[in-house]
PDB file of N, CA and C in Angstrom:
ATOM      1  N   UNK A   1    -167.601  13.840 139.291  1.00  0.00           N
ATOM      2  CA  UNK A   1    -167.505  14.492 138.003  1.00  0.00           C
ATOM      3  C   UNK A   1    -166.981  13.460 137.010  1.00  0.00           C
ATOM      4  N   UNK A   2    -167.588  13.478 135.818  1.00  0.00           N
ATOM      5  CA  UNK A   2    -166.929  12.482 134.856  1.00  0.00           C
ATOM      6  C   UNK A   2    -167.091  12.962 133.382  1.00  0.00           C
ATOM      7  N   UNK A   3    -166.789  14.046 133.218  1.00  0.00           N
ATOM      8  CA  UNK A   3    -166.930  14.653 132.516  1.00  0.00           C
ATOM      9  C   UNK A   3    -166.020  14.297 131.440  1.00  0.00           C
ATOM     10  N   UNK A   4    -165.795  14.027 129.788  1.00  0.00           N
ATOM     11  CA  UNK A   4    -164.512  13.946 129.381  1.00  0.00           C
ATOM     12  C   UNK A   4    -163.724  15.561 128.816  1.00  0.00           C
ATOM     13  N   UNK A   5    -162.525  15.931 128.654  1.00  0.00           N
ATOM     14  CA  UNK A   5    -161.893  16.603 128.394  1.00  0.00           C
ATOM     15  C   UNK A   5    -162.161  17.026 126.928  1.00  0.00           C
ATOM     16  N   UNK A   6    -161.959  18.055 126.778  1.00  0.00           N
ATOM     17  CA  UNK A   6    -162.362  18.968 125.501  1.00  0.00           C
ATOM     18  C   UNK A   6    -161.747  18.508 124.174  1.00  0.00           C
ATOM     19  N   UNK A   7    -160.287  18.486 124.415  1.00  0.00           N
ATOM     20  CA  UNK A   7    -159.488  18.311 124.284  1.00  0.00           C
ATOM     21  C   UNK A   7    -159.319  16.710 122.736  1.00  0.00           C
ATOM     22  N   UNK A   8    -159.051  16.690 121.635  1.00  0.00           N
ATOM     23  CA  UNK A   8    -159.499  15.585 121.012  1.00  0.00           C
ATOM     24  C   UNK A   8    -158.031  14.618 121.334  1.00  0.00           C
ATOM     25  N   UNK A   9    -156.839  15.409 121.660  1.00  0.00           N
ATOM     26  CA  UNK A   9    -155.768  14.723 122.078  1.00  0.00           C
ATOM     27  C   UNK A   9    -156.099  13.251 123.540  1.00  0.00           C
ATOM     28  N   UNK A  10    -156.913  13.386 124.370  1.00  0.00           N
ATOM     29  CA  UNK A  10    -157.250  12.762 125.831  1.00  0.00           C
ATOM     30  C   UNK A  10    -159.149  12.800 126.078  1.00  0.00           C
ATOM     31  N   UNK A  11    -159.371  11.346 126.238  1.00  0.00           N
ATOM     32  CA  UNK A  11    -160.207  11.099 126.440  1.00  0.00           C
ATOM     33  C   UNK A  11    -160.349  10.910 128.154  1.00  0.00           C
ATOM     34  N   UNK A  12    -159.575  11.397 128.783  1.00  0.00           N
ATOM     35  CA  UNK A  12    -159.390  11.061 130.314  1.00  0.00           C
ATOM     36  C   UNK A  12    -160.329  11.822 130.760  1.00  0.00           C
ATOM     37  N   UNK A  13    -161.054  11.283 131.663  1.00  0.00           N
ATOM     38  CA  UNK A  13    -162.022  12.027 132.865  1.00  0.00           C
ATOM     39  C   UNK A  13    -161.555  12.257 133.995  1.00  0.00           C
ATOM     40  N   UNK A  14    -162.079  13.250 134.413  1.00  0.00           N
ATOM     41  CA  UNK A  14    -161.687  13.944 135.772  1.00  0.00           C
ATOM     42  C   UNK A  14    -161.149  12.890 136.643  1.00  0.00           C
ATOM     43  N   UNK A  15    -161.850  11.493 137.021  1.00  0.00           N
ATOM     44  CA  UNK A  15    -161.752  10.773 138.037  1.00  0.00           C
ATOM     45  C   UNK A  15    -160.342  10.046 137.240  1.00  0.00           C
ATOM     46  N   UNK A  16    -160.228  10.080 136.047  1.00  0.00           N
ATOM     47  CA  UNK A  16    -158.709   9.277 135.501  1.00  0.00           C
ATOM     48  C   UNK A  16    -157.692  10.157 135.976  1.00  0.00           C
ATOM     49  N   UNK A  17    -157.634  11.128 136.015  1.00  0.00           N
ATOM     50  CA  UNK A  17    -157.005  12.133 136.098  1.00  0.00           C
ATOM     51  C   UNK A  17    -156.590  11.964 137.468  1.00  0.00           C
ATOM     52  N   UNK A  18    -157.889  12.066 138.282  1.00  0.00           N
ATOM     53  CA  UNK A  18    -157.361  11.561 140.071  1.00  0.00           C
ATOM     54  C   UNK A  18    -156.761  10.463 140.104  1.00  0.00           C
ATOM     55  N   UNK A  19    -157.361   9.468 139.542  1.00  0.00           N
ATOM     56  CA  UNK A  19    -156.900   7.859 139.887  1.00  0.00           C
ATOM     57  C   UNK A  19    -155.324   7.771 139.914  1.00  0.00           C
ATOM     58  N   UNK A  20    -154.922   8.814 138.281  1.00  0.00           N
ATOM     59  CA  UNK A  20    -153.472   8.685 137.790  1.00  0.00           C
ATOM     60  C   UNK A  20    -152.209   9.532 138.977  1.00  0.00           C
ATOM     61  N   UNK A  21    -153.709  11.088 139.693  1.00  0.00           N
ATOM     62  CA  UNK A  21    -152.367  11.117 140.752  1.00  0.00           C
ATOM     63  C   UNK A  21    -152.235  10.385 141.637  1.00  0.00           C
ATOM     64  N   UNK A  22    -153.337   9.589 142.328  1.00  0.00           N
ATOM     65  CA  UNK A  22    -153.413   8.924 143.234  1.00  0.00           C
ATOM     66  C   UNK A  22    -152.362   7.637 143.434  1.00  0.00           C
ATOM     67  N   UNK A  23    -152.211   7.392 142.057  1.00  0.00           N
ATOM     68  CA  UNK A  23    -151.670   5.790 141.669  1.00  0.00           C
ATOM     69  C   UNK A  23    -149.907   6.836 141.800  1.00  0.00           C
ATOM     70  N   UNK A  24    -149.464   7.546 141.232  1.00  0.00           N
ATOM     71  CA  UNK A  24    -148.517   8.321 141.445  1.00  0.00           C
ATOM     72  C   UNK A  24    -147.307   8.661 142.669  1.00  0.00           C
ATOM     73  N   UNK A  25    -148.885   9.587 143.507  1.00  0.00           N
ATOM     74  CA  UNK A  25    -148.462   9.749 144.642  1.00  0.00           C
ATOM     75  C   UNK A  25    -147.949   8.595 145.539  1.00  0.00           C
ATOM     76  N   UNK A  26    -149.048   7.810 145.708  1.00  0.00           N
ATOM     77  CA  UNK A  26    -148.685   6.382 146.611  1.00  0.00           C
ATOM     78  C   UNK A  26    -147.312   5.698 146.317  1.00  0.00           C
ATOM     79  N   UNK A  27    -147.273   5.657 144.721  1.00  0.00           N
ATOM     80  CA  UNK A  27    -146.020   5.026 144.508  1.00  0.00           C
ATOM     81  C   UNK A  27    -144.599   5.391 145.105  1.00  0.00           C
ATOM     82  N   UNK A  28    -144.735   6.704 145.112  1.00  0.00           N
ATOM     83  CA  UNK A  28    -143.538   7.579 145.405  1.00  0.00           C
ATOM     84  C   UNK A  28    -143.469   7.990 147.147  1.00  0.00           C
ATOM     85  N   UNK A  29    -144.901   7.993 148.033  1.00  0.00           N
ATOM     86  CA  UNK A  29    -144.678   7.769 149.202  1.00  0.00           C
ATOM     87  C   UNK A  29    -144.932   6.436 150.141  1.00  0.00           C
ATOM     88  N   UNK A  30    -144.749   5.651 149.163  1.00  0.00           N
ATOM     89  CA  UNK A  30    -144.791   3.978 149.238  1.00  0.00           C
ATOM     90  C   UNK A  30    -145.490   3.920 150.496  1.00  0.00           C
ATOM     91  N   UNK A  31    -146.944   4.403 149.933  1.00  0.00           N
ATOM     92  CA  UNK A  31    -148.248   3.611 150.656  1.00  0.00           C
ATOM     93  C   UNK A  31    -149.008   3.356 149.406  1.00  0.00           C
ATOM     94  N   UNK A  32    -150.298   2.232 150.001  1.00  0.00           N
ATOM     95  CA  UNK A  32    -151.190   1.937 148.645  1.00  0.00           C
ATOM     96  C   UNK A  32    -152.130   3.108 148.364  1.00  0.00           C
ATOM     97  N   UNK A  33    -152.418   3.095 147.937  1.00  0.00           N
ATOM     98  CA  UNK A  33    -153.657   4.170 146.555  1.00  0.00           C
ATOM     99  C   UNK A  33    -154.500   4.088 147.947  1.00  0.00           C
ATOM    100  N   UNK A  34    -155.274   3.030 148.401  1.00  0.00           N
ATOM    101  CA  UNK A  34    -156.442   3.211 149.312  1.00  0.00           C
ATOM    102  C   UNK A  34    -155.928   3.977 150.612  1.00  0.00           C
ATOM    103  N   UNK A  35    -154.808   3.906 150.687  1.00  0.00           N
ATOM    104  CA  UNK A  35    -154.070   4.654 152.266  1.00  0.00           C
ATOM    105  C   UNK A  35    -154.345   5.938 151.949  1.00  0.00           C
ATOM    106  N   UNK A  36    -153.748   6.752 150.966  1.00  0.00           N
ATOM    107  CA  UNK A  36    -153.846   7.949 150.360  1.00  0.00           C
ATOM    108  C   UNK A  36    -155.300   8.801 150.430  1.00  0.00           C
ATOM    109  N   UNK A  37    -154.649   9.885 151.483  1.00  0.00           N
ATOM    110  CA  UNK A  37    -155.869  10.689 151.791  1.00  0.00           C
ATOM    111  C   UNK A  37    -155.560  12.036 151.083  1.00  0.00           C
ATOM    112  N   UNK A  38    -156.574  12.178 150.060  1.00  0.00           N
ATOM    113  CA  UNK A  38    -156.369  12.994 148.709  1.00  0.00           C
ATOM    114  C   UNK A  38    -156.134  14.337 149.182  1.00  0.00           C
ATOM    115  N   UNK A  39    -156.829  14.284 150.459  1.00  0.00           N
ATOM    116  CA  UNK A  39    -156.544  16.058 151.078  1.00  0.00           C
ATOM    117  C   UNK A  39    -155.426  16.664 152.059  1.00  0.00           C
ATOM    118  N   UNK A  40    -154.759  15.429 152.011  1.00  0.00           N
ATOM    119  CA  UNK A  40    -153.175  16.161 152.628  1.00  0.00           C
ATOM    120  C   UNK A  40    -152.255  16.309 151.789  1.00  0.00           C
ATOM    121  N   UNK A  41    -151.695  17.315 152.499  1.00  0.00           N
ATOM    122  CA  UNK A  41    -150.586  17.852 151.588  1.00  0.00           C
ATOM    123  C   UNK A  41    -149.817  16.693 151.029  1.00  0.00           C
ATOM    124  N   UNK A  42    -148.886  16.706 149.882  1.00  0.00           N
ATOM    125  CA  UNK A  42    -147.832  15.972 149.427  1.00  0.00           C
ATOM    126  C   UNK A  42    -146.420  15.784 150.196  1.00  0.00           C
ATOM    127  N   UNK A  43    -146.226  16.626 151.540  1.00  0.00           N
ATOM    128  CA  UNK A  43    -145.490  16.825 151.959  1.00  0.00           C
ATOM    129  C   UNK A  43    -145.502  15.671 153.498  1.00  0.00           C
ATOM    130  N   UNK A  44    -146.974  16.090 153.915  1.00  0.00           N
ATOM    131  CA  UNK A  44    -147.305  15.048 154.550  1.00  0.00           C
ATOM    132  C   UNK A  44    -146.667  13.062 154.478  1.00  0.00           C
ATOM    133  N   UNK A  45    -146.745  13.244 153.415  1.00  0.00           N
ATOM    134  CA  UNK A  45    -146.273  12.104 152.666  1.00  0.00           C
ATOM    135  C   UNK A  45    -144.811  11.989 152.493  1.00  0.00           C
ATOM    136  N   UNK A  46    -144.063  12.962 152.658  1.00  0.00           N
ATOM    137  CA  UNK A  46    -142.194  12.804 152.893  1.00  0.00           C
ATOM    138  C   UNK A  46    -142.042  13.118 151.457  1.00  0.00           C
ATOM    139  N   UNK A  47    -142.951  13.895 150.296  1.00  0.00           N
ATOM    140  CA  UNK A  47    -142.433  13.997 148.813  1.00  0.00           C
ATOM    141  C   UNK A  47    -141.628  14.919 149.037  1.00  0.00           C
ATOM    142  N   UNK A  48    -140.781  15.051 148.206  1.00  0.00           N
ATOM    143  CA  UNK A  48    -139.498  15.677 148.250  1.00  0.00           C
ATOM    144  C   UNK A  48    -139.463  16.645 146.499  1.00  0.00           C
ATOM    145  N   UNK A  49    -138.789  17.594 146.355  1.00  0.00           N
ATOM    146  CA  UNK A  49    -138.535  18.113 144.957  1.00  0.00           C
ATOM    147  C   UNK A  49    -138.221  16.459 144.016  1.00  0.00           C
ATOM    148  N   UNK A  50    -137.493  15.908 144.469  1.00  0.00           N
ATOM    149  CA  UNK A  50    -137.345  14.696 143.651  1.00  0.00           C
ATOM    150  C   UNK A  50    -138.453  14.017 143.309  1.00  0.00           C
ATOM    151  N   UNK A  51    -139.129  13.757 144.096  1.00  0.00           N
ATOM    152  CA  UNK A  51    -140.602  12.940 143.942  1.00  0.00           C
ATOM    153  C   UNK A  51    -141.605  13.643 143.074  1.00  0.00           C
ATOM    154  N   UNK A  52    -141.306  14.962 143.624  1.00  0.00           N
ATOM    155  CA  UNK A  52    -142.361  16.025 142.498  1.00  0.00           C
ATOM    156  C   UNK A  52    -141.919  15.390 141.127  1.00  0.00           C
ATOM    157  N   UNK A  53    -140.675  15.698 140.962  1.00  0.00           N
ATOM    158  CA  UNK A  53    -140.951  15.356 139.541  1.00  0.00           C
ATOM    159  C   UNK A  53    -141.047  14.124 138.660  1.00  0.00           C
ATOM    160  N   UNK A  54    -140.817  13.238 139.726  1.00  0.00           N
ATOM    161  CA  UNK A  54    -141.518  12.110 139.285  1.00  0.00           C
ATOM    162  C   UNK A  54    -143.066  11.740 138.883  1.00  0.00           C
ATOM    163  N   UNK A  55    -143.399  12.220 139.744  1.00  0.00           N
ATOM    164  CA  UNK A  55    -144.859  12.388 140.377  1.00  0.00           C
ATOM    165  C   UNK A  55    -145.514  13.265 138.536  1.00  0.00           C
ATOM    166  N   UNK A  56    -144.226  14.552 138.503  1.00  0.00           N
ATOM    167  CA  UNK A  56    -145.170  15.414 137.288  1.00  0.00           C
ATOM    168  C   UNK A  56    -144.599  14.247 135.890  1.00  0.00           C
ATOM    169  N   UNK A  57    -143.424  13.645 135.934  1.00  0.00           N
ATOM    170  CA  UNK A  57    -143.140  12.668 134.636  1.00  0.00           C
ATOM    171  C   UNK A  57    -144.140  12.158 134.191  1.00  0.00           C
ATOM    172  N   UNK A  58    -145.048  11.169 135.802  1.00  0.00           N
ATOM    173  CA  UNK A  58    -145.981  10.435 135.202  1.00  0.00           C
ATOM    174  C   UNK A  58    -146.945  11.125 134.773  1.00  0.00           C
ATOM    175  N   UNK A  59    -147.469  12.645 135.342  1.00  0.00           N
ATOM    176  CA  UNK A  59    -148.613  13.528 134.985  1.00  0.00           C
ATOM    177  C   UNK A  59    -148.447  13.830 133.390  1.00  0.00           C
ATOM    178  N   UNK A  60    -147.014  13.804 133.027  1.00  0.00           N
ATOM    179  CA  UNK A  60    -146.709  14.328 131.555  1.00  0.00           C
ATOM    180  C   UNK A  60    -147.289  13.393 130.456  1.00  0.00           C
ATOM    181  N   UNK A  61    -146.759  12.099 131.140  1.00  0.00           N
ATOM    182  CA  UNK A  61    -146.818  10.505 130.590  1.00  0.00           C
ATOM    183  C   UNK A  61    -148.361  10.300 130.524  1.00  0.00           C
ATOM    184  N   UNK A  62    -148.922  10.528 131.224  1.00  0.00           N
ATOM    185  CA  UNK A  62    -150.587   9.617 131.127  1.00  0.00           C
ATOM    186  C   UNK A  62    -151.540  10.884 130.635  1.00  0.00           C
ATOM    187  N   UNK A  63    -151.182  12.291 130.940  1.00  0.00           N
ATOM    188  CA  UNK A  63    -152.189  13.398 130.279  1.00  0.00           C
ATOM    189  C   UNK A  63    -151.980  13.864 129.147  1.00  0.00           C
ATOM    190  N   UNK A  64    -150.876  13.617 128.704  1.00  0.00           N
ATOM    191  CA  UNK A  64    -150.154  13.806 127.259  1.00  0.00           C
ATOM    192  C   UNK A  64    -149.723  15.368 127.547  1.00  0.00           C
ATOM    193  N   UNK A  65    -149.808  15.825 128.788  1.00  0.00           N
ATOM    194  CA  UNK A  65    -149.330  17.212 129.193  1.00  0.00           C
ATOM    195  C   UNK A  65    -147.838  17.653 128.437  1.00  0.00           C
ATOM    196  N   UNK A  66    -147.584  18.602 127.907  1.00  0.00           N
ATOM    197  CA  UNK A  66    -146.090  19.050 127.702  1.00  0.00           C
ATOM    198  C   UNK A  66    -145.714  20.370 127.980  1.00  0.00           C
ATOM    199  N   UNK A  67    -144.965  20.475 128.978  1.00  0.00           N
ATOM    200  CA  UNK A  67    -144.193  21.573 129.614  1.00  0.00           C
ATOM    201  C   UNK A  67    -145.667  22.009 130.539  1.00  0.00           C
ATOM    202  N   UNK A  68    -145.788  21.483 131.617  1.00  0.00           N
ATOM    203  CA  UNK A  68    -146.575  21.757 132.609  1.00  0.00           C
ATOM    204  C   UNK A  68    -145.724  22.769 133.230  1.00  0.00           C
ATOM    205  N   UNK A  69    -146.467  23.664 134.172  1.00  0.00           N
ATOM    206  CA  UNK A  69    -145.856  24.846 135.480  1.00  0.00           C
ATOM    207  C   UNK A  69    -144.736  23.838 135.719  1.00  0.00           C
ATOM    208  N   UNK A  70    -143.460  24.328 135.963  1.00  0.00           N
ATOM    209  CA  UNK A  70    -142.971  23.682 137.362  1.00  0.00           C
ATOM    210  C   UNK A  70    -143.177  23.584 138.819  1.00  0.00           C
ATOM    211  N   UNK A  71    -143.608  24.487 138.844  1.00  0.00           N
ATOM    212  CA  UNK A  71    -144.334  24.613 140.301  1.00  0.00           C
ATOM    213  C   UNK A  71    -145.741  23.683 140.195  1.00  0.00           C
ATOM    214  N   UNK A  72    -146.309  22.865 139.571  1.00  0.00           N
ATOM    215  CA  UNK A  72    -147.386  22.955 139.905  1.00  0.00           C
ATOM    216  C   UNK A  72    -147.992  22.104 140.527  1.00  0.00           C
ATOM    217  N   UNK A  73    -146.858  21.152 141.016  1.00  0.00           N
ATOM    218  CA  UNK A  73    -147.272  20.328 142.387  1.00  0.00           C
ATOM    219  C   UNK A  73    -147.170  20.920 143.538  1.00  0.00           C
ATOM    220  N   UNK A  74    -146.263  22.025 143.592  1.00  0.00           N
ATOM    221  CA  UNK A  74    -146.170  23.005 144.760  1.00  0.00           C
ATOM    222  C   UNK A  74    -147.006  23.778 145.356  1.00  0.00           C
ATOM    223  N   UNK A  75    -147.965  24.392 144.245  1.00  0.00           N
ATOM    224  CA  UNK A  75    -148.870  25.060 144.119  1.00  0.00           C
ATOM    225  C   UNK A  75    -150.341  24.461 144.288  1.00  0.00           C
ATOM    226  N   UNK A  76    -150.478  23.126 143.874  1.00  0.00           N
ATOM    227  CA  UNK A  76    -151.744  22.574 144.232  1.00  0.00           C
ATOM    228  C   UNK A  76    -151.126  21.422 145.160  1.00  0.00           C
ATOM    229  N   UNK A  77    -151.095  21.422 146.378  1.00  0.00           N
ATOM    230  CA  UNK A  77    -149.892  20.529 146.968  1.00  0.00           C
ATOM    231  C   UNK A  77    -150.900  19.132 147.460  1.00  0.00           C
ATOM    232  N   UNK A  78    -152.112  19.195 147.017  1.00  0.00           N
ATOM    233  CA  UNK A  78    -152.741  17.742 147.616  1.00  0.00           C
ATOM    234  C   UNK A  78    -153.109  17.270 146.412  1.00  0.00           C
ATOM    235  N   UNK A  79    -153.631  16.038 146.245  1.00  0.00           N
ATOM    236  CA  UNK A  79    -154.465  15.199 145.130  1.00  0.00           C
ATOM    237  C   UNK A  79    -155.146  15.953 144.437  1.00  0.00           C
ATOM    238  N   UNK A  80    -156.521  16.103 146.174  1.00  0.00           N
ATOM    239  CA  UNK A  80    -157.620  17.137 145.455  1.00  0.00           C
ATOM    240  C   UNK A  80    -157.611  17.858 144.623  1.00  0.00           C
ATOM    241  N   UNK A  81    -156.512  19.132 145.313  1.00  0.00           N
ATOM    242  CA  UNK A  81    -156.153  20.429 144.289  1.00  0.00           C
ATOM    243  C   UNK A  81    -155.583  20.207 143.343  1.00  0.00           C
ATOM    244  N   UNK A  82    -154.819  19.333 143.231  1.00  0.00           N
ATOM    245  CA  UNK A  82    -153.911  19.010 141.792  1.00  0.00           C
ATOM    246  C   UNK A  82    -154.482  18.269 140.904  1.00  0.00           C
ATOM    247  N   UNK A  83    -155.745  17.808 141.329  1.00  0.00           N
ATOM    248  CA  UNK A  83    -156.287  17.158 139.994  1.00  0.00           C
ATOM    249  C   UNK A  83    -157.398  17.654 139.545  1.00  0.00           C
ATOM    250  N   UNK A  84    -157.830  19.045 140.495  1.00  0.00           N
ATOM    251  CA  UNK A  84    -158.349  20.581 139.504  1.00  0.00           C
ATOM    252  C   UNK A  84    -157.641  21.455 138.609  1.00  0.00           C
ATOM    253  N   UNK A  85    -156.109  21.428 138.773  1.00  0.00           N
ATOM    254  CA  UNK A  85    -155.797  21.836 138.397  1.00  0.00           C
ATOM    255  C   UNK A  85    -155.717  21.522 136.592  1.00  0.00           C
ATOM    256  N   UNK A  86    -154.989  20.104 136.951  1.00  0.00           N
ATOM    257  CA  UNK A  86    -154.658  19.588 135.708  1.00  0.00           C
ATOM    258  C   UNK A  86    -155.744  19.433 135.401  1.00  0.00           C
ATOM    259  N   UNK A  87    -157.157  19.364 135.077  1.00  0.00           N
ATOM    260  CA  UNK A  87    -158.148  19.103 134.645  1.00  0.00           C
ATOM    261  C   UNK A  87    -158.593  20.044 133.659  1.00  0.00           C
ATOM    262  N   UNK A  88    -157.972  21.549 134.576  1.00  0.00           N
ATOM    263  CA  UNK A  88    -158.045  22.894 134.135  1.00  0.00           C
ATOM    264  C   UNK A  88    -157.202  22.920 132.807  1.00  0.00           C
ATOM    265  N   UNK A  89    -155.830  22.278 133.230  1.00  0.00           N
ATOM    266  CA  UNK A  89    -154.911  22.678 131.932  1.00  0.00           C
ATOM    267  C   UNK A  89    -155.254  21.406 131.348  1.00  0.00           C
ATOM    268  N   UNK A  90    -156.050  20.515 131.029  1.00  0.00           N
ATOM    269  CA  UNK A  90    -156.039  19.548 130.037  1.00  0.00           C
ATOM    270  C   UNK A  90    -157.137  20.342 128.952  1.00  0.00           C
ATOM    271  N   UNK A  91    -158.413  20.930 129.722  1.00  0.00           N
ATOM    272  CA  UNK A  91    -159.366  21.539 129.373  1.00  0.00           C
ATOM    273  C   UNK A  91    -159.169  23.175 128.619  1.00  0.00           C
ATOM    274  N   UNK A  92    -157.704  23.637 128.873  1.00  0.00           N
ATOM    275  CA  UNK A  92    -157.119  24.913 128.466  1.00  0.00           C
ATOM    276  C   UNK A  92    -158.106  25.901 129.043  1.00  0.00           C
ATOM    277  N   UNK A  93    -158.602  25.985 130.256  1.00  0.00           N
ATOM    278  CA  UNK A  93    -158.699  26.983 131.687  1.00  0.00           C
ATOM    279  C   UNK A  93    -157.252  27.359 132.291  1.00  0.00           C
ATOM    280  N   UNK A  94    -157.420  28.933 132.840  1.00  0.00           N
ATOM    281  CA  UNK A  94    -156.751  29.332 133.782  1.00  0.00           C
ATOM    282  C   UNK A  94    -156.595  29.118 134.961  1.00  0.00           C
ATOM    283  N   UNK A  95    -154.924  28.438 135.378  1.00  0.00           N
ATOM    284  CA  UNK A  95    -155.455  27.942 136.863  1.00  0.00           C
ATOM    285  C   UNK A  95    -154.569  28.754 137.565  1.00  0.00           C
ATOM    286  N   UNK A  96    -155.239  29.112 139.142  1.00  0.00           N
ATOM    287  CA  UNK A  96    -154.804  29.918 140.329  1.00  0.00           C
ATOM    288  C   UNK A  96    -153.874  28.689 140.658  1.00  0.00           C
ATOM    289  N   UNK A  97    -153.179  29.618 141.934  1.00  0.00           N
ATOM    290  CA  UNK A  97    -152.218  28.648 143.159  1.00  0.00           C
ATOM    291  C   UNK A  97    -153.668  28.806 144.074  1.00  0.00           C
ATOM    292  N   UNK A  98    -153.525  27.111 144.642  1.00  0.00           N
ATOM    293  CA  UNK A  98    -154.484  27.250 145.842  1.00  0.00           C
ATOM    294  C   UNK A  98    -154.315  28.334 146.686  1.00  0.00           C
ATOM    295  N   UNK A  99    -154.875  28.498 147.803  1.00  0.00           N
ATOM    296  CA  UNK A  99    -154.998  29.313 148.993  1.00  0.00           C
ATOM    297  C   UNK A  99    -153.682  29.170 150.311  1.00  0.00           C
ATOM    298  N   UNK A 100    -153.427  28.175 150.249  1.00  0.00           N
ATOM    299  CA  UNK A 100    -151.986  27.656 151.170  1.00  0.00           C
ATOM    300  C   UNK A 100    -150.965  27.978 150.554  1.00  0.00           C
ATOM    301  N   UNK A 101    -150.839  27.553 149.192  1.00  0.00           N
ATOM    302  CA  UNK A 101    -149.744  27.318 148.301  1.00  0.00           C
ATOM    303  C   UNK A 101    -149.393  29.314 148.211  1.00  0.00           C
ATOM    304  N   UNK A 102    -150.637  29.948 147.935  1.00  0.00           N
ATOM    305  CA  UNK A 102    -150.427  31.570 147.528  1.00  0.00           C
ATOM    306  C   UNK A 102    -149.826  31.943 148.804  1.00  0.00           C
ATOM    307  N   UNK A 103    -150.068  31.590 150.141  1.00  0.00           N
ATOM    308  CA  UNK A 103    -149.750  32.196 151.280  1.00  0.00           C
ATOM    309  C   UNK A 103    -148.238  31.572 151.823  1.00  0.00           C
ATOM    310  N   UNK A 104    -147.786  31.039 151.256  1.00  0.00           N
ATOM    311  CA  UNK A 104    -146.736  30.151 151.566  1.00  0.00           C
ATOM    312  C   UNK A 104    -146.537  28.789 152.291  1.00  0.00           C
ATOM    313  N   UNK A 105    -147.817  28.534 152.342  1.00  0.00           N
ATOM    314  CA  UNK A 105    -147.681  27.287 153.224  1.00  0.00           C
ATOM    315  C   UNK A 105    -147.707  26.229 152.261  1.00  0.00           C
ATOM    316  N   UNK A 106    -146.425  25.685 151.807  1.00  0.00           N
ATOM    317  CA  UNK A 106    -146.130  24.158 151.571  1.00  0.00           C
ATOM    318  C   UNK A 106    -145.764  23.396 152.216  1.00  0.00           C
TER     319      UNK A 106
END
């Protein structure tokens, strides 16, 4: 998908959007970007509430996002899902909790 965002604030495309959690995540579970397998959980990775919000600083910092969910690394707890999500709220769509995240599994 490379679609750009609606949005005249962010010219970021879907795949910037991944790249930026990708580059994120790794940092904070100090492996490289290419180690990072977009479909495991964040937890998998040893992130911690602390890391989340590091993790959402930089999401704030590079999407020009302000006052994102707090939950909403919790709620979309892998790459994948979390960079539908935010794609959703850059685009001003309604976004669900994944399917794990609704059932309690973080």
């Amino acid at each position: 998908m490379n679609t750009t965002t609606s949005t005249s604030a962010s010219t970021l495309t879907f795949d910037d959007v991944k790249k930026v959690l990708v580059a994120a995540v790794a940092a904070e579970a100090g492996v490289a970007p290419e180690e990072l397998a977009t479909d495991r959980p964040f937890t998998d990775y040893g992130l911690d509430s602390m890391a989340a919000l590091s993790v959402g600083m930089e999401i704030e910092d590079v999407c020009g996002l302000t006052d994102p969910p707090v939950d909403l690394l919790w709620d979309h707890p892998t790459v994948d899902t979390l960079a539908e999500a935010l794609w959703k709220l850059l685009n001003a769509e309604p976004i669900a909790a994944t399917t794990a995240a609704a059932d309690g599994q973080r």
